[in-house]
C-alpha atoms as a PDB file:
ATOM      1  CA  UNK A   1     -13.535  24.380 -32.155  1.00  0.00           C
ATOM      2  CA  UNK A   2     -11.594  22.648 -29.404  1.00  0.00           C
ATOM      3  CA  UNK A   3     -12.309  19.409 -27.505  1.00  0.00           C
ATOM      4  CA  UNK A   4     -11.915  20.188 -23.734  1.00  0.00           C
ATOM      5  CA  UNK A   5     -10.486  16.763 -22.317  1.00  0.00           C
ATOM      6  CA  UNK A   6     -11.466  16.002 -18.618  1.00  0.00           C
ATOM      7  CA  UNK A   7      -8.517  15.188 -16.470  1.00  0.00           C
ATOM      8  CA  UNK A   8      -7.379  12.238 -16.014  1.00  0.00           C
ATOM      9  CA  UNK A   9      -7.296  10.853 -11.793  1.00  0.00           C
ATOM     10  CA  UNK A  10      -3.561  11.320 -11.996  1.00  0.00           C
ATOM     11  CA  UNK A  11      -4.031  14.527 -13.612  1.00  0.00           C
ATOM     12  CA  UNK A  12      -6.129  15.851 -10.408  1.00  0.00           C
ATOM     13  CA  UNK A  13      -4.014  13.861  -8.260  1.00  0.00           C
ATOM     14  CA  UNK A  14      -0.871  15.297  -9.300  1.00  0.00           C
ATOM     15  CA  UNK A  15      -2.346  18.793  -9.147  1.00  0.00           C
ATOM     16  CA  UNK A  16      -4.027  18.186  -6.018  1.00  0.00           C
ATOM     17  CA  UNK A  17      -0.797  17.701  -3.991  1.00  0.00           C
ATOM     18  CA  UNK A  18       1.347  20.417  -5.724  1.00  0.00           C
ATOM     19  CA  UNK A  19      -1.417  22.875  -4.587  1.00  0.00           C
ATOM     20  CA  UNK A  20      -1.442  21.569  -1.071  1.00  0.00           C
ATOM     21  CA  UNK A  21       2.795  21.631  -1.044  1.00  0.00           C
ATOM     22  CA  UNK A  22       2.292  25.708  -2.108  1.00  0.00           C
ATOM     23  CA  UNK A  23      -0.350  26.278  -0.217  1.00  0.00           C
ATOM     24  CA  UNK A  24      -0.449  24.181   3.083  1.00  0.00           C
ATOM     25  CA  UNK A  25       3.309  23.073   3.082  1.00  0.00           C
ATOM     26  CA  UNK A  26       2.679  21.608   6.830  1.00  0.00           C
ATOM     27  CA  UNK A  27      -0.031  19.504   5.331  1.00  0.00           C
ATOM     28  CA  UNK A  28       2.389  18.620   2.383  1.00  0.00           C
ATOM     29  CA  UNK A  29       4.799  17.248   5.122  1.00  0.00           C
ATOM     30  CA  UNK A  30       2.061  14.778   6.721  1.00  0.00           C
ATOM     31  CA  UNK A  31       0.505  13.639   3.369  1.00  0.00           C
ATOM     32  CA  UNK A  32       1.537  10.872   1.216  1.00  0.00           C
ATOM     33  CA  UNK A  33       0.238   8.789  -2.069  1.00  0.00           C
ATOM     34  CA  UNK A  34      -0.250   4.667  -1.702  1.00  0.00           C
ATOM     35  CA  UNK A  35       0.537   3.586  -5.228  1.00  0.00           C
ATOM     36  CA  UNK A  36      -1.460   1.015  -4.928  1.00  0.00           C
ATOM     37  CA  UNK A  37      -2.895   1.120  -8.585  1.00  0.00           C
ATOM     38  CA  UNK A  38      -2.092   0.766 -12.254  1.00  0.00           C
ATOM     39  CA  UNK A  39      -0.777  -1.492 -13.978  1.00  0.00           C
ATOM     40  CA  UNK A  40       2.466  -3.247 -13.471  1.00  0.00           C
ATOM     41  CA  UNK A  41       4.546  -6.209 -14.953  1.00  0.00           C
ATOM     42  CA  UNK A  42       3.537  -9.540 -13.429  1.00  0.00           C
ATOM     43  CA  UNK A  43       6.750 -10.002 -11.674  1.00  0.00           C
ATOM     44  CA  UNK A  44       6.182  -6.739  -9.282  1.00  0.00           C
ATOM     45  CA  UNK A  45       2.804  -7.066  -8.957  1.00  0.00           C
ATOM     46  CA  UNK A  46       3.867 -10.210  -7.262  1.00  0.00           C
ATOM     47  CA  UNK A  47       6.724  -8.128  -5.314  1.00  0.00           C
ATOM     48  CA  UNK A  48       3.989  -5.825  -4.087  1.00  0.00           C
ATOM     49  CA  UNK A  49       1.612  -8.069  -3.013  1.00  0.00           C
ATOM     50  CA  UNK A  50       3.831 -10.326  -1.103  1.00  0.00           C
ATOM     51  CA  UNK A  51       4.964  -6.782   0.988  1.00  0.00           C
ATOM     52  CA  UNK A  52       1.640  -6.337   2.196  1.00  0.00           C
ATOM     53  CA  UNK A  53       0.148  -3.992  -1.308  1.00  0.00           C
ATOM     54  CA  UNK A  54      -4.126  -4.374  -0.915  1.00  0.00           C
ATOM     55  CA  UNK A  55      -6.812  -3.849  -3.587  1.00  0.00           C
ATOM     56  CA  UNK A  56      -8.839  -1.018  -3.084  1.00  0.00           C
ATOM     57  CA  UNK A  57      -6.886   1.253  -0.310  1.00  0.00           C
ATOM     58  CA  UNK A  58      -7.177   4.582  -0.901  1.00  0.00           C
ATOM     59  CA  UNK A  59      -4.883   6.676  -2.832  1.00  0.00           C
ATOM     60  CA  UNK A  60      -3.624   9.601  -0.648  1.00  0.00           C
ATOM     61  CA  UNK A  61      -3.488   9.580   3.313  1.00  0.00           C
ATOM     62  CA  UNK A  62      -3.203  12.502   5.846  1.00  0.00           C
ATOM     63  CA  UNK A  63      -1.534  11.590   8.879  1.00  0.00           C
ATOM     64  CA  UNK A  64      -3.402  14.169  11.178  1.00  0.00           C
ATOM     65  CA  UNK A  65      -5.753  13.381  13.471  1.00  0.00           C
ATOM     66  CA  UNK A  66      -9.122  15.544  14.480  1.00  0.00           C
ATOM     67  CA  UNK A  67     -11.195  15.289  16.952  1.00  0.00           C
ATOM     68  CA  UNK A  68     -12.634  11.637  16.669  1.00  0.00           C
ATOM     69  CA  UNK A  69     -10.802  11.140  13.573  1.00  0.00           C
ATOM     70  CA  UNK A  70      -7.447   9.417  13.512  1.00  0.00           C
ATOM     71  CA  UNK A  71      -6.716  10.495   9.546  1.00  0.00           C
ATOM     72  CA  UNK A  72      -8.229  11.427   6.350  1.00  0.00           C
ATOM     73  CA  UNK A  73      -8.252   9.036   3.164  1.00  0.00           C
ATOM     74  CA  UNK A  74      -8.325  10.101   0.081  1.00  0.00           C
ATOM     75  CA  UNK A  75      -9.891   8.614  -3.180  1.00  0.00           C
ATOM     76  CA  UNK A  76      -9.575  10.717  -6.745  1.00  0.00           C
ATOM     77  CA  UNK A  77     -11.736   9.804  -9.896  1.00  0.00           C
ATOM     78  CA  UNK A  78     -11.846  11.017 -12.595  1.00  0.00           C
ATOM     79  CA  UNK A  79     -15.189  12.099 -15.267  1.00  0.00           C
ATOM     80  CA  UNK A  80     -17.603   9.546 -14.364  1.00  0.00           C
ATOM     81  CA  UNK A  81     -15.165   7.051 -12.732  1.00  0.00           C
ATOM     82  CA  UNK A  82     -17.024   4.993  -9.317  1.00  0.00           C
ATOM     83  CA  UNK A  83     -15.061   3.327  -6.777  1.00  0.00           C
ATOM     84  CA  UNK A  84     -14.635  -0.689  -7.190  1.00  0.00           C
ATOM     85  CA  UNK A  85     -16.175  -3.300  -4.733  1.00  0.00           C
ATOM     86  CA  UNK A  86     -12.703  -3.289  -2.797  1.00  0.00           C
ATOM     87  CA  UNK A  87     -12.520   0.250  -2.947  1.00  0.00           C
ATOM     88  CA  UNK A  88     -16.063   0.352  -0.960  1.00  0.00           C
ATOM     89  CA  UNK A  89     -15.103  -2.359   1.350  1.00  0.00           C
ATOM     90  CA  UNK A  90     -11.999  -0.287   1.865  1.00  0.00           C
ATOM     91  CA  UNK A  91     -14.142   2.994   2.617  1.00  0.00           C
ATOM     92  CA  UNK A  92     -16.129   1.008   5.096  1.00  0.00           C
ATOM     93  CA  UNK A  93     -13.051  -0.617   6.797  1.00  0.00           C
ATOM     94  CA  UNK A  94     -11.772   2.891   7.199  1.00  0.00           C
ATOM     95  CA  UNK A  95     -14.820   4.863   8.888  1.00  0.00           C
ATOM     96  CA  UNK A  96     -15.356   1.566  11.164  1.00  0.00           C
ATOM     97  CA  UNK A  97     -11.515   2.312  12.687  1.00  0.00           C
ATOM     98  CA  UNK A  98     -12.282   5.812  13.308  1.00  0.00           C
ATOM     99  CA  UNK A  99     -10.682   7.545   9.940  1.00  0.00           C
ATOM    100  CA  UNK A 100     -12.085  10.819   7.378  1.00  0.00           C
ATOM    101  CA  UNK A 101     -12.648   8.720   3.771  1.00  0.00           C
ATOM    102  CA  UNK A 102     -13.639  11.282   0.741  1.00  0.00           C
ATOM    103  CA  UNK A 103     -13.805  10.424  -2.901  1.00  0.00           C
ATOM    104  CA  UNK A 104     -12.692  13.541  -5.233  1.00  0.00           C
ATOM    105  CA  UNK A 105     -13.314  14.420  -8.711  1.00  0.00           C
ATOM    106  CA  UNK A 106     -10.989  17.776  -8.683  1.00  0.00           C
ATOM    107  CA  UNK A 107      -8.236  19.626  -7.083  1.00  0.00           C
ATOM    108  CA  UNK A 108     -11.059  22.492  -5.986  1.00  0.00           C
ATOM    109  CA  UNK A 109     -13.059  19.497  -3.991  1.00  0.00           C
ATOM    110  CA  UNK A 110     -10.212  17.611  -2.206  1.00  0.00           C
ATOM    111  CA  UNK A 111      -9.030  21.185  -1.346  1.00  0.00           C
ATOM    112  CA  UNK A 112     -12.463  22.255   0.018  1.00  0.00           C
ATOM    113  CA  UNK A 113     -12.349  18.899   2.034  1.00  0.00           C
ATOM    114  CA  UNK A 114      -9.275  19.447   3.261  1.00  0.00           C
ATOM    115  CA  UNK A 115     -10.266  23.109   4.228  1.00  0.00           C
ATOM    116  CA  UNK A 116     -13.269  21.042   6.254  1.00  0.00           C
ATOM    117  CA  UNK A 117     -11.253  18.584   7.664  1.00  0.00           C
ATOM    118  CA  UNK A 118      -8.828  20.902   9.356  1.00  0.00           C
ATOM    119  CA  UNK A 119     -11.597  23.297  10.494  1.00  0.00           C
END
C-alpha cells in the first residue's frame, strides 16, 4: 500500500502561486512572497535582520486594496502546523492597520479566500 505524504507549507505555497499566475495572472502581478523564514547561515540571518527582516510576518502579501481593507496577508501551514507567538502578534498588528490576514492549509483554501477577498 502507499503512504500518502501531506504537503509540506512550501509545497502548498509553491502550488498556491503557480495556480494564481495561470489562473488570475493580474493577481500574480500584485502578489509577492516575504521570505522571511527558514533557516539560514548565521552570517545572513544577521544581513537580514539588520535590513529590516521581522519574526512572524506573514508569508505572501496582495497589494490590492478592498473596501476597508488596504491588503490581504497570507499565512500557509502545513498538516497540523499553528502559527508562533510572533506570527499571532503579527496577525493582530495587521487587522489593527486595516489589512485581510488568513492562515491556509491548501492551495483549494487560499484560492477560495482569494475568490472572497476579491468578491
Amino acid at each position: 500500500r502507499m503512504k500518502y505524504k501531506k504537503p509540506s507549507e512550501h509545497q502548498i505555497q509553491s502550488a498556491f502561486m503557480e495556480l494564481l499566475a495561470w489562473k488570475y495572472p493580474k493577481i500574480r502581478e500584485i502578489t509577492f512572497a516575504i521570505p522571511n523564514g527558514g533557516f539560514r547561515h548565521i552570517g545572513t540571518a544577521r544581513k537580514l535582520k539588520a535590513e529590516g527582516s521581522k519574526a512572524g510576518v506573514a508569508d505572501v502579501f496582495v497589494m490590492q486594496a478592498t473596501g476597508l481593507q488596504h491588503g490581504l496577508w497570507i499565512e500557509f501551514k502545513a498538516g497540523y502546523g499553528k502559527q508562533s507567538d510572533a506570527q499571532i502578534a503579527f496577525e493582530r498588528l495587521a487587522i489593527r492597520q486595516s489589512y485581510e490576514y488568513i492562515v491556509c492549509y491548501s492551495v483549494d483554501e487560499a484560492i477560495d479566500k482569494i475568490n472572497k477577498y476579491f468578491g
